[in-house]
PDB file of N, CA and C in Angstrom:
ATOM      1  N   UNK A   1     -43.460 121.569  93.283  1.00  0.00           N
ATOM      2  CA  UNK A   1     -43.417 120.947  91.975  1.00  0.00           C
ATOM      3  C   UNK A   1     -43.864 121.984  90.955  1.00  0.00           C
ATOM      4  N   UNK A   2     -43.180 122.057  89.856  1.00  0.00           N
ATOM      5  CA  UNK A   2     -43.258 123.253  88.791  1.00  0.00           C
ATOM      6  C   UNK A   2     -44.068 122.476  87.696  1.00  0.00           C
ATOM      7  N   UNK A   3     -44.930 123.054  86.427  1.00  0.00           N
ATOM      8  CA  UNK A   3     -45.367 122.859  85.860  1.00  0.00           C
ATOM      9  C   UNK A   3     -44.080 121.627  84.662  1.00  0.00           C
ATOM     10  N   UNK A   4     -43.042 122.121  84.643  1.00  0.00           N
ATOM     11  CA  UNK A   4     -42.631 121.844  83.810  1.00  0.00           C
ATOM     12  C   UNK A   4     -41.925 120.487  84.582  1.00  0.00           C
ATOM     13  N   UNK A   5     -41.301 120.394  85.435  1.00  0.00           N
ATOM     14  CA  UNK A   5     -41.169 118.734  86.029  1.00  0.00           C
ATOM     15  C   UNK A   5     -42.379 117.767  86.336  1.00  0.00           C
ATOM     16  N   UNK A   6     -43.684 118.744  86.719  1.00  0.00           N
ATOM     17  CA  UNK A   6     -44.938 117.758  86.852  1.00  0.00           C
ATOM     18  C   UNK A   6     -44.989 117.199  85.977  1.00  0.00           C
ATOM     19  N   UNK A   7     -44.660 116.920  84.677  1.00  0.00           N
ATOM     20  CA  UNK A   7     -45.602 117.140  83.312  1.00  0.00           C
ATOM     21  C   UNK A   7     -44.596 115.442  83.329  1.00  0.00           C
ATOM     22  N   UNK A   8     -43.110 115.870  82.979  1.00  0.00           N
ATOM     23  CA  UNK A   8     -42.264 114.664  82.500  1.00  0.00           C
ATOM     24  C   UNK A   8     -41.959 113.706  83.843  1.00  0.00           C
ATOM     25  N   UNK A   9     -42.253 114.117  84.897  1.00  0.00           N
ATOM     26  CA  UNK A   9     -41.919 113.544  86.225  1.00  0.00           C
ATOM     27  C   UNK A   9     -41.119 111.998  85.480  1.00  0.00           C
ATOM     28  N   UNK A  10     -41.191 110.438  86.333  1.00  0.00           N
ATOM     29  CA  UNK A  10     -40.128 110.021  86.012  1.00  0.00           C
ATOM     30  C   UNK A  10     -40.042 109.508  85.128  1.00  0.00           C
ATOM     31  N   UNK A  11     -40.728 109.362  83.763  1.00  0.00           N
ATOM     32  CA  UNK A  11     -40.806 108.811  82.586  1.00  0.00           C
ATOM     33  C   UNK A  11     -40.161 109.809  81.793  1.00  0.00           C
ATOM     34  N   UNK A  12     -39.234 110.761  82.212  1.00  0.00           N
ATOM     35  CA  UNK A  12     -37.948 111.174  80.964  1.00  0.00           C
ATOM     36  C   UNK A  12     -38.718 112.041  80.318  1.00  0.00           C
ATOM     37  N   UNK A  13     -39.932 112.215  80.410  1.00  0.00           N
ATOM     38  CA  UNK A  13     -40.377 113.615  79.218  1.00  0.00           C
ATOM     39  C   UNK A  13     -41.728 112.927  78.565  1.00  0.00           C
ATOM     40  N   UNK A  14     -42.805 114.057  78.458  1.00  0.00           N
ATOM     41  CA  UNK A  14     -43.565 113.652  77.400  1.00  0.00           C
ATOM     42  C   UNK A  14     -43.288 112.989  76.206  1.00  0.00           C
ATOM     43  N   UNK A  15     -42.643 113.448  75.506  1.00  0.00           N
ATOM     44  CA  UNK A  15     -42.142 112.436  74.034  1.00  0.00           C
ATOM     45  C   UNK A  15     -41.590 111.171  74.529  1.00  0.00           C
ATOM     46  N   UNK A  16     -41.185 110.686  75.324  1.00  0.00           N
ATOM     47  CA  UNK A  16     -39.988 109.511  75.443  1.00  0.00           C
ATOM     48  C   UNK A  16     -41.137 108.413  75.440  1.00  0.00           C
ATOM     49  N   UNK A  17     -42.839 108.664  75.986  1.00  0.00           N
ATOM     50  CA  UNK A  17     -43.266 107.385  75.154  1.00  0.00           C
ATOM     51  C   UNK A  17     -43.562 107.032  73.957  1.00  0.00           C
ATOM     52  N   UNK A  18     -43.786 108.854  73.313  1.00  0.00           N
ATOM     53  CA  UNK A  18     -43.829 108.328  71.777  1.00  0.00           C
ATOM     54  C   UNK A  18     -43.100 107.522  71.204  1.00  0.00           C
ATOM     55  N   UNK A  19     -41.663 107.752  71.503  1.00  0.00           N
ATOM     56  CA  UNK A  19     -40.886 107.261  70.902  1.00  0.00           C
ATOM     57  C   UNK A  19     -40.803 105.472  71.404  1.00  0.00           C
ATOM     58  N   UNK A  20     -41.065 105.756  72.424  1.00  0.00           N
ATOM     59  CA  UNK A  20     -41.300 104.101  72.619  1.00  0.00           C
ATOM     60  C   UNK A  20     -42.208 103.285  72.163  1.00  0.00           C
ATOM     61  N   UNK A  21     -43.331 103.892  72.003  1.00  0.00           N
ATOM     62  CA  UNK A  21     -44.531 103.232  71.233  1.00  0.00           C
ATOM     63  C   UNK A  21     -44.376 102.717  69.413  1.00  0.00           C
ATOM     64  N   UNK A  22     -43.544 104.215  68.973  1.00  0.00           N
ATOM     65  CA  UNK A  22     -42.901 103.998  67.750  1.00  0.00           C
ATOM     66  C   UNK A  22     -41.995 103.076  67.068  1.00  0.00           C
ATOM     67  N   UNK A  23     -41.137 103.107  68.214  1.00  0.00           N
ATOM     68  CA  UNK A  23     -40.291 101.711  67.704  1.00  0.00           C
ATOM     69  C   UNK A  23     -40.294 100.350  68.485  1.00  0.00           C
ATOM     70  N   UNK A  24     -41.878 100.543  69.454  1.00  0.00           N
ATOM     71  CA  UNK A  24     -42.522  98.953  69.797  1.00  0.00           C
ATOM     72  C   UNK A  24     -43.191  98.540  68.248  1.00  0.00           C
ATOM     73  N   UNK A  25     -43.507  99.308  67.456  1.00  0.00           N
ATOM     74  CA  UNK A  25     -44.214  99.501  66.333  1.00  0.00           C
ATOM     75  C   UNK A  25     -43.812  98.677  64.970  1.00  0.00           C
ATOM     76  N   UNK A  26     -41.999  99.763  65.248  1.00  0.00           N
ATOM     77  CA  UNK A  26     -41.626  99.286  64.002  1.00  0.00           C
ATOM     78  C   UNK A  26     -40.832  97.936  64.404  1.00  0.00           C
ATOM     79  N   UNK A  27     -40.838  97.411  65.455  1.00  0.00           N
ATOM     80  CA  UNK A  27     -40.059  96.098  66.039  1.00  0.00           C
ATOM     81  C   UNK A  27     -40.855  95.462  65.661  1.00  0.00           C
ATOM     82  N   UNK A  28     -42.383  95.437  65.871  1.00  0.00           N
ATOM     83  CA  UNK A  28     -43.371  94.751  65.608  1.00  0.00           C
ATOM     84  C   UNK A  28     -43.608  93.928  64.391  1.00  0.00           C
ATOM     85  N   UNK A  29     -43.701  94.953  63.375  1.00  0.00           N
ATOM     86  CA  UNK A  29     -43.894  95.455  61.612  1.00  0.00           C
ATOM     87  C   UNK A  29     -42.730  94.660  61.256  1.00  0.00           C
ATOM     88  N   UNK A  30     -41.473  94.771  61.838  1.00  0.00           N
ATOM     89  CA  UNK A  30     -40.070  94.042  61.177  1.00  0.00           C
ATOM     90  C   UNK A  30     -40.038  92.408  61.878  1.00  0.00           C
ATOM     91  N   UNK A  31     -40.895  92.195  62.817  1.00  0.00           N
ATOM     92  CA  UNK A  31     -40.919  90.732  63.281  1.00  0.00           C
ATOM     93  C   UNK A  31     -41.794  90.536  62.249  1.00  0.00           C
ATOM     94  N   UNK A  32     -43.414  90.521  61.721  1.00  0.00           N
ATOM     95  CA  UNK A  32     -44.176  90.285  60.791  1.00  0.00           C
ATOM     96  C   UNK A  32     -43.333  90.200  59.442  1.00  0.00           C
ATOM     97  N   UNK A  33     -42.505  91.198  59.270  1.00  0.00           N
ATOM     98  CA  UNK A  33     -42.478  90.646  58.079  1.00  0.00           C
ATOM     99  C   UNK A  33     -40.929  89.488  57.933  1.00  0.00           C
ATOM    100  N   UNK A  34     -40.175  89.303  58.756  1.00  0.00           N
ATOM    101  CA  UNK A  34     -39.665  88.622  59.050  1.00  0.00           C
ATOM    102  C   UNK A  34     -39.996  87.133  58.707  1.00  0.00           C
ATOM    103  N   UNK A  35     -41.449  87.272  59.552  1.00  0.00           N
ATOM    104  CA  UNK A  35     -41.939  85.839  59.720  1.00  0.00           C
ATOM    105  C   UNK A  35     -43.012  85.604  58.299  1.00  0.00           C
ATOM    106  N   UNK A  36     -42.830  86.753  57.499  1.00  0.00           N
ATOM    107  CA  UNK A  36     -43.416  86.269  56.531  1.00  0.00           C
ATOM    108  C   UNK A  36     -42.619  85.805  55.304  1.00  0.00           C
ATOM    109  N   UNK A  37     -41.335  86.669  55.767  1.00  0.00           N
ATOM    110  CA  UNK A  37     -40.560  86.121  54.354  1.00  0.00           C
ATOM    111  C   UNK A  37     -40.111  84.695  54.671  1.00  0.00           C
ATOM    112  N   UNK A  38     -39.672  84.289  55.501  1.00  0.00           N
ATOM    113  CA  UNK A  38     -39.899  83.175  55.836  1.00  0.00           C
ATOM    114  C   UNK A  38     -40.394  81.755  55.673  1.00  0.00           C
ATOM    115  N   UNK A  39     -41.799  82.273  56.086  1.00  0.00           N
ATOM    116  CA  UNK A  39     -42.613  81.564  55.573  1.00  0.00           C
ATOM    117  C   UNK A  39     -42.420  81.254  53.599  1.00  0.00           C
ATOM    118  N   UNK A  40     -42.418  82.249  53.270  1.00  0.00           N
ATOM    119  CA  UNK A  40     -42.642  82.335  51.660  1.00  0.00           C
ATOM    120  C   UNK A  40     -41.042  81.493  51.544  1.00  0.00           C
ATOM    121  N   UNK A  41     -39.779  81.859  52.079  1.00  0.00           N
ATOM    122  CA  UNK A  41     -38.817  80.681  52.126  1.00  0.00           C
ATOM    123  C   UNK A  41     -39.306  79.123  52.068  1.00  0.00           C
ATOM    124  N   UNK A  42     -39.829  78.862  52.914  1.00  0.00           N
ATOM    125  CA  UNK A  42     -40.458  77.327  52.940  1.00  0.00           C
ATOM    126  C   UNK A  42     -41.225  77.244  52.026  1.00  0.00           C
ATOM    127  N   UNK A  43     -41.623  77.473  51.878  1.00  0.00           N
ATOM    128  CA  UNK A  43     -43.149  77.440  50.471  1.00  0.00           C
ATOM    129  C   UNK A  43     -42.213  77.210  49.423  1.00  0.00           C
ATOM    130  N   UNK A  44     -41.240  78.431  49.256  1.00  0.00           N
ATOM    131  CA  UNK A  44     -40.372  77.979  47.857  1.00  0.00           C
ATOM    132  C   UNK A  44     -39.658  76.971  47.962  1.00  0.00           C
ATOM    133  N   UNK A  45     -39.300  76.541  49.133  1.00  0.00           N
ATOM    134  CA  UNK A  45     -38.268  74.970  49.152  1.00  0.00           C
ATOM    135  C   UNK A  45     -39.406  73.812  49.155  1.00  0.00           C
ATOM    136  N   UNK A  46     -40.297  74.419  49.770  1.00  0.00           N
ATOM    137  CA  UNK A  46     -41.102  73.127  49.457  1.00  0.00           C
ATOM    138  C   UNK A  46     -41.435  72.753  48.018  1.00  0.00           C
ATOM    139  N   UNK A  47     -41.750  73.719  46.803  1.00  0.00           N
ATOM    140  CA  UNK A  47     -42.197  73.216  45.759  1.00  0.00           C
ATOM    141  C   UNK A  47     -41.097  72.995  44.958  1.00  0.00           C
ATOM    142  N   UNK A  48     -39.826  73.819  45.484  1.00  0.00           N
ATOM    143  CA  UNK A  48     -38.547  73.095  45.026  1.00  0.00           C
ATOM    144  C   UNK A  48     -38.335  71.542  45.084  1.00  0.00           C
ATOM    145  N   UNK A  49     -38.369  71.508  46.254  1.00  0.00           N
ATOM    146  CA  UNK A  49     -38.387  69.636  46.510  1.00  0.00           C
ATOM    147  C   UNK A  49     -39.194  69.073  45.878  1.00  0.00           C
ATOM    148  N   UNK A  50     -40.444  68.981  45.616  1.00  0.00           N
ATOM    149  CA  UNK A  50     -41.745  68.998  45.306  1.00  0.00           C
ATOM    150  C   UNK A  50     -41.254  68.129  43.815  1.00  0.00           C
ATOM    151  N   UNK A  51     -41.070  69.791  42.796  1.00  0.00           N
ATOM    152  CA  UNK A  51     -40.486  69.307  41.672  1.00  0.00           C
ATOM    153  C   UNK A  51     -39.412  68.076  41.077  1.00  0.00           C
ATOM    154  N   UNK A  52     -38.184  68.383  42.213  1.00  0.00           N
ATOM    155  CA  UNK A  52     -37.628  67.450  42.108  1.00  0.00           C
ATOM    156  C   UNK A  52     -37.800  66.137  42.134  1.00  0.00           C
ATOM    157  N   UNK A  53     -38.874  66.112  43.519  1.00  0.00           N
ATOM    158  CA  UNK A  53     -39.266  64.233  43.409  1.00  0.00           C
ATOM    159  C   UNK A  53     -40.373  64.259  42.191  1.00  0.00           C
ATOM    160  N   UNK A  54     -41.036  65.168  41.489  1.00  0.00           N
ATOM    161  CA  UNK A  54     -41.788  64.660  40.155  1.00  0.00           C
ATOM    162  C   UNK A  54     -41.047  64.652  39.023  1.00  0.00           C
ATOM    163  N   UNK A  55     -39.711  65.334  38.948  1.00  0.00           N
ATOM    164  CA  UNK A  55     -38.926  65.034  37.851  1.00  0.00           C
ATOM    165  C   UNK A  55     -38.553  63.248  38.060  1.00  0.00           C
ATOM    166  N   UNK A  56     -37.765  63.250  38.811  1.00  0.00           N
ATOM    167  CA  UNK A  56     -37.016  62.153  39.790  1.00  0.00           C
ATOM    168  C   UNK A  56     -38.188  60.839  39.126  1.00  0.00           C
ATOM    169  N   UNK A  57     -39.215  60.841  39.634  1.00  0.00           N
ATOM    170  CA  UNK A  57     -40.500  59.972  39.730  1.00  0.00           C
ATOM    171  C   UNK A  57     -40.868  59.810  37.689  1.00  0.00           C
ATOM    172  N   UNK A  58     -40.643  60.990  37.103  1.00  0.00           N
ATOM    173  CA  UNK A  58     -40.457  60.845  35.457  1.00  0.00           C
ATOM    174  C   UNK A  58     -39.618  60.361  35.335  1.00  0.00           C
ATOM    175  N   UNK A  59     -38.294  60.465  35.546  1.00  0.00           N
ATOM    176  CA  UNK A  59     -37.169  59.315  35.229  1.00  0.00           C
ATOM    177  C   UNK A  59     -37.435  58.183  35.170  1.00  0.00           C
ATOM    178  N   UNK A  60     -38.112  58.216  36.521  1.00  0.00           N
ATOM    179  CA  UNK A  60     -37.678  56.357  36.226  1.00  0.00           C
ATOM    180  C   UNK A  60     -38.744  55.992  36.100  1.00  0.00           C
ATOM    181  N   UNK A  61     -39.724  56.429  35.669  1.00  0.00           N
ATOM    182  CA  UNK A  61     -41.154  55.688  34.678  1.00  0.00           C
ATOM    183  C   UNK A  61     -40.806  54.836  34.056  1.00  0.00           C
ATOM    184  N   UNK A  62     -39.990  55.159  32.876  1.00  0.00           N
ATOM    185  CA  UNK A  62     -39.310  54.018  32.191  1.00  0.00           C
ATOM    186  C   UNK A  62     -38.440  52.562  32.506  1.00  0.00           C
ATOM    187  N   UNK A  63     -38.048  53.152  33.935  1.00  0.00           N
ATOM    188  CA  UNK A  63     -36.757  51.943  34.043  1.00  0.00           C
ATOM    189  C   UNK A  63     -38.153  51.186  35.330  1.00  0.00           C
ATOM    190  N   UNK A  64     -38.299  51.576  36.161  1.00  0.00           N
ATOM    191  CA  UNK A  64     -38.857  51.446  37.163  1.00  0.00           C
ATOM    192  C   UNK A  64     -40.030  51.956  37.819  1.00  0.00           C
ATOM    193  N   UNK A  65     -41.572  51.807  36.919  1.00  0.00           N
ATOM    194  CA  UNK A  65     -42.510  52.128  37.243  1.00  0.00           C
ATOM    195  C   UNK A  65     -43.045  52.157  38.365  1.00  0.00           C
ATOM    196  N   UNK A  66     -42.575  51.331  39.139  1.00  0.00           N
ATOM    197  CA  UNK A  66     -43.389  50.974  40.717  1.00  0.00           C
ATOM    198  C   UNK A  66     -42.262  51.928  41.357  1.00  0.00           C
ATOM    199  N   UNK A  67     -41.341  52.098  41.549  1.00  0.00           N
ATOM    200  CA  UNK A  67     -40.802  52.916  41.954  1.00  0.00           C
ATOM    201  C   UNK A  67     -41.425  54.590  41.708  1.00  0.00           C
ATOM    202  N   UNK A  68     -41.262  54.718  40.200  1.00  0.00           N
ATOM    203  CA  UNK A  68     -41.844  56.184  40.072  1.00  0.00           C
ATOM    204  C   UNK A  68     -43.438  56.026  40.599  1.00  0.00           C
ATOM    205  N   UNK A  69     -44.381  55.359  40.814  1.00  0.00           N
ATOM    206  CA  UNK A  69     -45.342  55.209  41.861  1.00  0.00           C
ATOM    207  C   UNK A  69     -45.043  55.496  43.048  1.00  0.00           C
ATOM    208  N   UNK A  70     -44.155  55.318  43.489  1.00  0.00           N
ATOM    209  CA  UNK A  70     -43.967  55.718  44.953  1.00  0.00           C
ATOM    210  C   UNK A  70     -43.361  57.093  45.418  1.00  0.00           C
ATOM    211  N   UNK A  71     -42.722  56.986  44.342  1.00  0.00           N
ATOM    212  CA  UNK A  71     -41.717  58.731  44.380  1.00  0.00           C
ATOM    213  C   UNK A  71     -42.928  59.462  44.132  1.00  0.00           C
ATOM    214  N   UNK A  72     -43.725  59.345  43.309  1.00  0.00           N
ATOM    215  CA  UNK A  72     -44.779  60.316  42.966  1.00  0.00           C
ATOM    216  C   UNK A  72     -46.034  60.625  43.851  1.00  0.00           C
ATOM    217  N   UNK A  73     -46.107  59.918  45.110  1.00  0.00           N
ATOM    218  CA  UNK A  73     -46.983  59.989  46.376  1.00  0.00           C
ATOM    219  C   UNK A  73     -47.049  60.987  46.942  1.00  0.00           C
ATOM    220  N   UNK A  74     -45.764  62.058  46.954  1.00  0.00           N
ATOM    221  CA  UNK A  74     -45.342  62.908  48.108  1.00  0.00           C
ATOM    222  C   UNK A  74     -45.497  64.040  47.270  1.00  0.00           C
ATOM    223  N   UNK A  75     -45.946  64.261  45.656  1.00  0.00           N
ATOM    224  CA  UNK A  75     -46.221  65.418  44.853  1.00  0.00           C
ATOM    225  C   UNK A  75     -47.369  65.882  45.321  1.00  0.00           C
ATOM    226  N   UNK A  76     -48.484  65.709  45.749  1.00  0.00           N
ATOM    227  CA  UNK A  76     -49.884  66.735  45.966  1.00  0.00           C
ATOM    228  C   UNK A  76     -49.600  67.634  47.416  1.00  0.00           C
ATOM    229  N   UNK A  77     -49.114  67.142  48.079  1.00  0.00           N
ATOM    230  CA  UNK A  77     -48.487  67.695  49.566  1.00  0.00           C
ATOM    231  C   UNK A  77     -47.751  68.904  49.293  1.00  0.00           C
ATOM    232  N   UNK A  78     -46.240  68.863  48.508  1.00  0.00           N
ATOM    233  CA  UNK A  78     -45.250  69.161  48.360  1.00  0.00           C
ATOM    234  C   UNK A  78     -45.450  70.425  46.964  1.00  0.00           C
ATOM    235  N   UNK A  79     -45.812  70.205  46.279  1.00  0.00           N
ATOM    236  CA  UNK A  79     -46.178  71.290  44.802  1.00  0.00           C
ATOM    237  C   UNK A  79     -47.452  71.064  44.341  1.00  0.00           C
ATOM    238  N   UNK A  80     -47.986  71.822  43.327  1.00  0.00           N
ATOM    239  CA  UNK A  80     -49.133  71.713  42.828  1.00  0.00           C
ATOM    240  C   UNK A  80     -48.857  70.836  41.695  1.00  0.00           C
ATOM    241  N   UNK A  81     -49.205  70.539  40.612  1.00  0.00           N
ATOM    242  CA  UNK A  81     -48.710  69.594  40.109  1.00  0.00           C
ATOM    243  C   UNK A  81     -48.642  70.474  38.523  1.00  0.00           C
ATOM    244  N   UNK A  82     -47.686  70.130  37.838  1.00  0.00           N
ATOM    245  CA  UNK A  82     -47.109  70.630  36.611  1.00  0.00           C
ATOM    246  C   UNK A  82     -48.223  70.623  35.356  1.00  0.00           C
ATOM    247  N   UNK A  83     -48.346  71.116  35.006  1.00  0.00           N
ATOM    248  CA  UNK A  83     -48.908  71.553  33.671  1.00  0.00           C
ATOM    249  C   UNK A  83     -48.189  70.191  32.647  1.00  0.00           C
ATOM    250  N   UNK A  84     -49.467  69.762  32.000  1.00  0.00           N
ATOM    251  CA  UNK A  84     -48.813  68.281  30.834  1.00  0.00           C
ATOM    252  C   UNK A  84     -48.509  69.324  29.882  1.00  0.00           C
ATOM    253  N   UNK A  85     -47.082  69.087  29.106  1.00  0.00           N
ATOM    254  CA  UNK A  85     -46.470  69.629  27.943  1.00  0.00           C
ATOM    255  C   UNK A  85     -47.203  69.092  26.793  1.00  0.00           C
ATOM    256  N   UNK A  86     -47.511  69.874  25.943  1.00  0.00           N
ATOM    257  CA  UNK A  86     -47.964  69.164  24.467  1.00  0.00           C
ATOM    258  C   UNK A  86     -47.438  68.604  23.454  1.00  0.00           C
ATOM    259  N   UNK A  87     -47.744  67.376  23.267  1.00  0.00           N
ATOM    260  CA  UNK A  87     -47.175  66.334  22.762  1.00  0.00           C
ATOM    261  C   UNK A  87     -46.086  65.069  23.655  1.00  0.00           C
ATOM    262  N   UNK A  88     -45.935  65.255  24.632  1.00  0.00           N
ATOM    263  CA  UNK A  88     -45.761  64.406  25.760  1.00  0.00           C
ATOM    264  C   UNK A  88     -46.435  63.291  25.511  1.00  0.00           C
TER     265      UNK A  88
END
């Protein structure tokens, strides 16, 4: 056995784990952020929806108060809740 086959024997070469470690790395780094944009996806559909049932729930204040009571249950879960406009 020669210095230079001892060294890489059957793992392909000194470097070939760098390189494996490197792009266990960047597989890693691209699942994280994957799962973060993601996440931030839901978050934005959620306060999308969110809004909608507190618009939805303002509508029909007028026609149908007990109704917009009920539509308006699922707003603290779903969005933070809107800023009152002035003069509203």
């Amino acid at each position: 056995m020669t210095a230079s086959t001892g060294a890489s024997g059957a793992s392909g070469g000194p470097g070939r784990g760098r390189g494996a470690s490197a792009l266990l790395v960047l597989v890693v780094m691209a699942t994280a952020l994957i799962v973060r944009q993601r996440e931030q996806t839901d978050q934005q559909r959620r306060v999308a929806v969110g809004r909608e049932l507190i618009t939805a729930a303002e509508d029909l204040r007028d026609n149908d108060p007990r109704l917009s009571l009920l539509s308006s249950l699922g707003r603290p879960e779903l969005a933070p809740p809107r800023k009152p406009v002035p003069g509203s």
